[in-house]
C-alpha atoms as a PDB file:
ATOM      1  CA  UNK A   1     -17.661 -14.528  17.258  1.00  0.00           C
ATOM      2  CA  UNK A   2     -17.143 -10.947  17.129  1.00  0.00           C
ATOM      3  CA  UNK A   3     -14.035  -9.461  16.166  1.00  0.00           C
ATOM      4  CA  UNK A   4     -12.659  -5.627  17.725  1.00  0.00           C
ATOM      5  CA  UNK A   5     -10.357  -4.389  15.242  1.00  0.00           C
ATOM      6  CA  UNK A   6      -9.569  -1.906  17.807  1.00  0.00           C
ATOM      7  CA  UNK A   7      -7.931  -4.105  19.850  1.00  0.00           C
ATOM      8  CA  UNK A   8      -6.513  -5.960  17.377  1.00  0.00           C
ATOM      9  CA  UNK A   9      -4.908  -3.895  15.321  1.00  0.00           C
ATOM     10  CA  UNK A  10      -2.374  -1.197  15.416  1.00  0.00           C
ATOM     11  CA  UNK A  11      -2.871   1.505  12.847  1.00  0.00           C
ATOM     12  CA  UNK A  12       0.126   3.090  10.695  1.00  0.00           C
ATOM     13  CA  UNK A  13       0.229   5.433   7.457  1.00  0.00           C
ATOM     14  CA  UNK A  14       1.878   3.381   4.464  1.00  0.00           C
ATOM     15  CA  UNK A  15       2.073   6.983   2.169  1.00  0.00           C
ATOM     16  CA  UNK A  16       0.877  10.083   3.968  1.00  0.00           C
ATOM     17  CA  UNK A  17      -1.728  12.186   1.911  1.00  0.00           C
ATOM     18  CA  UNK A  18       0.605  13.376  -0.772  1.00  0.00           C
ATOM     19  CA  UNK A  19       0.019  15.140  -4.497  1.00  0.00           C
ATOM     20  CA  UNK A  20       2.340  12.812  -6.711  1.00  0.00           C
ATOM     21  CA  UNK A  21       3.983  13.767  -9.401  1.00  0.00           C
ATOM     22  CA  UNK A  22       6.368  11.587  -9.412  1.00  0.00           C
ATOM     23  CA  UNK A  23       7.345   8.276  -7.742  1.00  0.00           C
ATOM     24  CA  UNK A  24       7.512   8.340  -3.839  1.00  0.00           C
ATOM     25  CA  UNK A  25       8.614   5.675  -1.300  1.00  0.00           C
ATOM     26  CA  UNK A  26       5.884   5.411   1.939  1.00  0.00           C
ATOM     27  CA  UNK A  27       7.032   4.902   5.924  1.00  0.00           C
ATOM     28  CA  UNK A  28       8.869   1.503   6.508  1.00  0.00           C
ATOM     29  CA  UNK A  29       5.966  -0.569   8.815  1.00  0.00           C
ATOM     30  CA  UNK A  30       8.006  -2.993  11.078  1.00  0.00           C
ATOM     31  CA  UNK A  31       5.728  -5.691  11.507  1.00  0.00           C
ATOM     32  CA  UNK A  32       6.962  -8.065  14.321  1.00  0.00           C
ATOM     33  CA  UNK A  33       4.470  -9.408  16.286  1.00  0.00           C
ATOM     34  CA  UNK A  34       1.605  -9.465  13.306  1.00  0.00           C
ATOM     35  CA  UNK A  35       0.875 -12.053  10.385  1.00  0.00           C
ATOM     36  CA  UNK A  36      -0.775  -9.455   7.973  1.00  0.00           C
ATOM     37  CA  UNK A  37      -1.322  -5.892   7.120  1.00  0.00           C
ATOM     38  CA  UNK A  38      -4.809  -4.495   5.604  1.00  0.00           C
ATOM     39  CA  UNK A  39      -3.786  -1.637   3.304  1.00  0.00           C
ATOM     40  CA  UNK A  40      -6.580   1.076   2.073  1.00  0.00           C
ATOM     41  CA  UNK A  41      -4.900   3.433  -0.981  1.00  0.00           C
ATOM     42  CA  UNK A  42      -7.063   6.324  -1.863  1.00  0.00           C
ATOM     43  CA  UNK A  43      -6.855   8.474  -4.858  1.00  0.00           C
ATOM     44  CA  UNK A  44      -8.564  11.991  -5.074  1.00  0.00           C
ATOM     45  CA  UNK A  45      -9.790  13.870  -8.187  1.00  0.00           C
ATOM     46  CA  UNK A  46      -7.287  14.047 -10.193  1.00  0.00           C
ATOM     47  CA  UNK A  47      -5.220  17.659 -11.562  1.00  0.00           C
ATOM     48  CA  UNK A  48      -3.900  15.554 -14.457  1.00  0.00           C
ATOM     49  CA  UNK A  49      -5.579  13.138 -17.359  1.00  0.00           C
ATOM     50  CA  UNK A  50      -6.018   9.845 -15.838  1.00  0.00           C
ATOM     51  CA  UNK A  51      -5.948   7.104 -18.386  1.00  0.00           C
ATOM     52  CA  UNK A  52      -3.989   3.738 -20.007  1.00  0.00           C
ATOM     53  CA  UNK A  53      -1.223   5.913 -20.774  1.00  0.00           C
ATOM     54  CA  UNK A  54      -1.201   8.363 -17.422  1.00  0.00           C
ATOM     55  CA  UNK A  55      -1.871   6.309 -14.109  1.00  0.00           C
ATOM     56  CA  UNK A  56      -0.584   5.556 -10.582  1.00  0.00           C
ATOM     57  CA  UNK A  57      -0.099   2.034  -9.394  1.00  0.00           C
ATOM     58  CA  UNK A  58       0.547   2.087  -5.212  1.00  0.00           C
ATOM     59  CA  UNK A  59       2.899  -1.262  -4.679  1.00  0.00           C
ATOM     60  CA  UNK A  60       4.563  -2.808  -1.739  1.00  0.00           C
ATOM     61  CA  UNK A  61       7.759  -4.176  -1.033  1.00  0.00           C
ATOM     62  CA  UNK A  62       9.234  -6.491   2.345  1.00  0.00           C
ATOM     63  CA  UNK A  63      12.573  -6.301   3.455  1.00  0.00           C
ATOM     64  CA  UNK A  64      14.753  -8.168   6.093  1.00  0.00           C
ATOM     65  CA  UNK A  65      16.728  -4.832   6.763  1.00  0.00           C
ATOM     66  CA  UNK A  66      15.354  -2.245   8.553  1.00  0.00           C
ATOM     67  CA  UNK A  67      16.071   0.338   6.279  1.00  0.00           C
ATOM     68  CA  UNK A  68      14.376  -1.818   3.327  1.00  0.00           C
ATOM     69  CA  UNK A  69      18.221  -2.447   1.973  1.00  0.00           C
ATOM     70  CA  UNK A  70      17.563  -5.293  -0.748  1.00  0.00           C
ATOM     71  CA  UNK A  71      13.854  -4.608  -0.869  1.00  0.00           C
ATOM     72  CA  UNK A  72      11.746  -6.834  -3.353  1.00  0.00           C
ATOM     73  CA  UNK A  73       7.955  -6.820  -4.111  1.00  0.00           C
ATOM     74  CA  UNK A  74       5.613  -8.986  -1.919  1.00  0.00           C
ATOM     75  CA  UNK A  75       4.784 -11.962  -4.217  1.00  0.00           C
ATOM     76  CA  UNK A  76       1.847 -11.468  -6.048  1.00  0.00           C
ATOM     77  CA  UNK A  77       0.820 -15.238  -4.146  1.00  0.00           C
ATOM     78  CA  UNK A  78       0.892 -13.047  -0.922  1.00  0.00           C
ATOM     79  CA  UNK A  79      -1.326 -10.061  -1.856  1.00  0.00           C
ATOM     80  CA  UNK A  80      -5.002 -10.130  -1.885  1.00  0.00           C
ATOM     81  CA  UNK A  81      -6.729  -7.138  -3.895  1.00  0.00           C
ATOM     82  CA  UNK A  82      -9.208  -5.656  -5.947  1.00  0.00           C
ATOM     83  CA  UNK A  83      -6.328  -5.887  -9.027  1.00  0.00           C
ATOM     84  CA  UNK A  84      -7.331  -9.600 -10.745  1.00  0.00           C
ATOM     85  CA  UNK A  85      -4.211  -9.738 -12.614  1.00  0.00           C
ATOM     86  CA  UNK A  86      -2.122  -7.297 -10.904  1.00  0.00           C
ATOM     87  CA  UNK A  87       2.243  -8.126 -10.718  1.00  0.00           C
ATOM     88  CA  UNK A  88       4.175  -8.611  -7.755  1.00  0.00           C
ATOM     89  CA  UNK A  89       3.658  -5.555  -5.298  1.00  0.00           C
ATOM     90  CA  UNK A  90       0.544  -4.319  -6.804  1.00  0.00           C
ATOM     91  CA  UNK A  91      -1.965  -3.809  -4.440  1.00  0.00           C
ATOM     92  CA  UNK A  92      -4.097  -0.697  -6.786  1.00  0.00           C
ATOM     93  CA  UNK A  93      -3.797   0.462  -9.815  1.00  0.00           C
ATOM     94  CA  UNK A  94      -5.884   3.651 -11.234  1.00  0.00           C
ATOM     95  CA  UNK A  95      -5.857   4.304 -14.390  1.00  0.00           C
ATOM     96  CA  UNK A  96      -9.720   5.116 -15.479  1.00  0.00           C
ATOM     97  CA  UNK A  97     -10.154   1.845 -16.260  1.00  0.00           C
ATOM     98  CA  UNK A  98      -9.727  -0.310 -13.435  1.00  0.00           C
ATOM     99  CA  UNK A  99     -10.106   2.275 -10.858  1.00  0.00           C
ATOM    100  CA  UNK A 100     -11.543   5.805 -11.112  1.00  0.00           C
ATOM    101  CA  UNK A 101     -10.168   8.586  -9.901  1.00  0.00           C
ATOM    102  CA  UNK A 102     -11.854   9.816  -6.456  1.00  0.00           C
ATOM    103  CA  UNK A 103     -11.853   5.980  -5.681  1.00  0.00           C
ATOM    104  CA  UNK A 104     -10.640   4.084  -2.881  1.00  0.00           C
ATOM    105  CA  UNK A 105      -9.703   0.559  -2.945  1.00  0.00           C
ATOM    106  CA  UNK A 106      -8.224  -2.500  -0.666  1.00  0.00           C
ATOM    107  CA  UNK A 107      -5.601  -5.159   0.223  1.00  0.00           C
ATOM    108  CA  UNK A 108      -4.906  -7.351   2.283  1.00  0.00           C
ATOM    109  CA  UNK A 109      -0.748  -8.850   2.254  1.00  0.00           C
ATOM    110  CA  UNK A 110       0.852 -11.833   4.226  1.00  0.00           C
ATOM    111  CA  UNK A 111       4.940 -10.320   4.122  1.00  0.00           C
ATOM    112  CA  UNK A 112       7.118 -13.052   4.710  1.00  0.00           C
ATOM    113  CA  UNK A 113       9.980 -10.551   5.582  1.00  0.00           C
ATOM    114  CA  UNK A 114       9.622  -8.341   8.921  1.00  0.00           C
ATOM    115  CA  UNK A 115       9.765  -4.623   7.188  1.00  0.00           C
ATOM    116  CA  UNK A 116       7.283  -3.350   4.773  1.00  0.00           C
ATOM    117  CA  UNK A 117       7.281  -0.599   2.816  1.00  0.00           C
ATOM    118  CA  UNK A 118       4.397   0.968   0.620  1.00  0.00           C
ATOM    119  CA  UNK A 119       5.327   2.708  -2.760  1.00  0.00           C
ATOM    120  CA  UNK A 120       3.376   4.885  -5.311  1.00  0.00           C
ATOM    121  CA  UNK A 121       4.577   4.618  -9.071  1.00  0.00           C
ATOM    122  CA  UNK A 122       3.419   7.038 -11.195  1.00  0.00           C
ATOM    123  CA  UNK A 123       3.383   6.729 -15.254  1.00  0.00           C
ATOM    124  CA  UNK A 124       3.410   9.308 -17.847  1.00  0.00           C
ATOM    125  CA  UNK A 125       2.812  13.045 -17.523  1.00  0.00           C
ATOM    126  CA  UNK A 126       1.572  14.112 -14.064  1.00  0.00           C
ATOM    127  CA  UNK A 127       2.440  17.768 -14.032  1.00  0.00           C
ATOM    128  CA  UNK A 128      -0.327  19.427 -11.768  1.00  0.00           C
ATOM    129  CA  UNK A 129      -0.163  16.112  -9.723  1.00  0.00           C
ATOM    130  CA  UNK A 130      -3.169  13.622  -8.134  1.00  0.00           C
ATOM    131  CA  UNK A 131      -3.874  13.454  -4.412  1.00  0.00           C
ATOM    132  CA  UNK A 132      -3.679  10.254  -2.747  1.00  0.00           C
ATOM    133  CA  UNK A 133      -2.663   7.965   0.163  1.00  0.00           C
ATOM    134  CA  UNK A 134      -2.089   4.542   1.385  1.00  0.00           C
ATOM    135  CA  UNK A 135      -3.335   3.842   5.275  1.00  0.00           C
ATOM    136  CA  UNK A 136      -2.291   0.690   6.908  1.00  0.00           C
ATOM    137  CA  UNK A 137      -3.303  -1.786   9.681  1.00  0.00           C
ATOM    138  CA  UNK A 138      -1.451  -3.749  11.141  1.00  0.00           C
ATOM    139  CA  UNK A 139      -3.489  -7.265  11.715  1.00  0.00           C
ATOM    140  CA  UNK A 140      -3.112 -10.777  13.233  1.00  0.00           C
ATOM    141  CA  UNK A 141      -1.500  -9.918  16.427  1.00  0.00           C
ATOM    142  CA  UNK A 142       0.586 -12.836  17.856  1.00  0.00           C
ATOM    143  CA  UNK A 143       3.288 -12.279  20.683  1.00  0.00           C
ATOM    144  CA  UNK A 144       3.911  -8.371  20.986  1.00  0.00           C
ATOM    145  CA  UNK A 145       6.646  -7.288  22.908  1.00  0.00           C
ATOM    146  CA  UNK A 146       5.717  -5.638  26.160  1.00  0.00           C
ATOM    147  CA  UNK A 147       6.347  -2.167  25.193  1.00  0.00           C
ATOM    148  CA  UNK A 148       4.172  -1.795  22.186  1.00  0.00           C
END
């Protein structure tokens, strides 16, 4: 059987294209009406040394709250990714020797709260910053409410 992501999916941005420097928090994804959410974090060529000791992990965290008050990390159980050993939250990490720079990679997580929010961590010295995104789909549509 064939499957339409088109119809069923609804597309949303996790971290708009930014050039981190520092940490940043993504949009807050409500995700009633659908059981998982593919995630797709892209990294460009990097301004900065990319290495073990300069990196950026892109996480995500589920809340009950809309406004992601008492956030915690999607269990690690919940995540599927390209990371074999990766925490709670990880869903990338890039660091030159998991993931090159100018890469993309993907995950798919099963929340267990309705609000999700995507996060990108940066470690060490990022001074001329590293371009990068997370894009988001919203999957496994059950009921929807009419008006989305």
């Amino acid at each position: 059987m064939r499957q339409n992501l088109f119809l069923n999916g609804v597309a949303a941005v996790g971290v708009a294209p930014i050039k981190s420097t520092a940490d940043a928090n993504g949009v807050i994804i409500d995700m009633q009406g659908f059981g998982s959410l593919l995630l797709i974090a892209g990294i460009g060529v990097a301004a900065d040394t990319i290495d073990a000791s300069n990196y950026v992990v892109h996480k995500v965290y589920e809340s009950d709250a809309s406004d992601m008050t008492g956030e915690t990390a999607v269990p690690r159980a919940n995540i599927l990714s390209e990371i074999a050993a990766g925490t709670a939250g990880e869903i990338s990490l890039f660091d030159n020797v998991v993931h090159l720079a100018s890469s993309c990679v993907h995950a798919t997580i099963f929340p267990t709260k309705r609000y999700v929010r995507c996060k990108v961590d940066v470690t060490g010295t990022h001074t001329n910053g590293t371009p990068g995104a997370i894009f988001a789909l919203k999957c496994d549509p059950g009921y929807r409410p009419a008006n989305t």
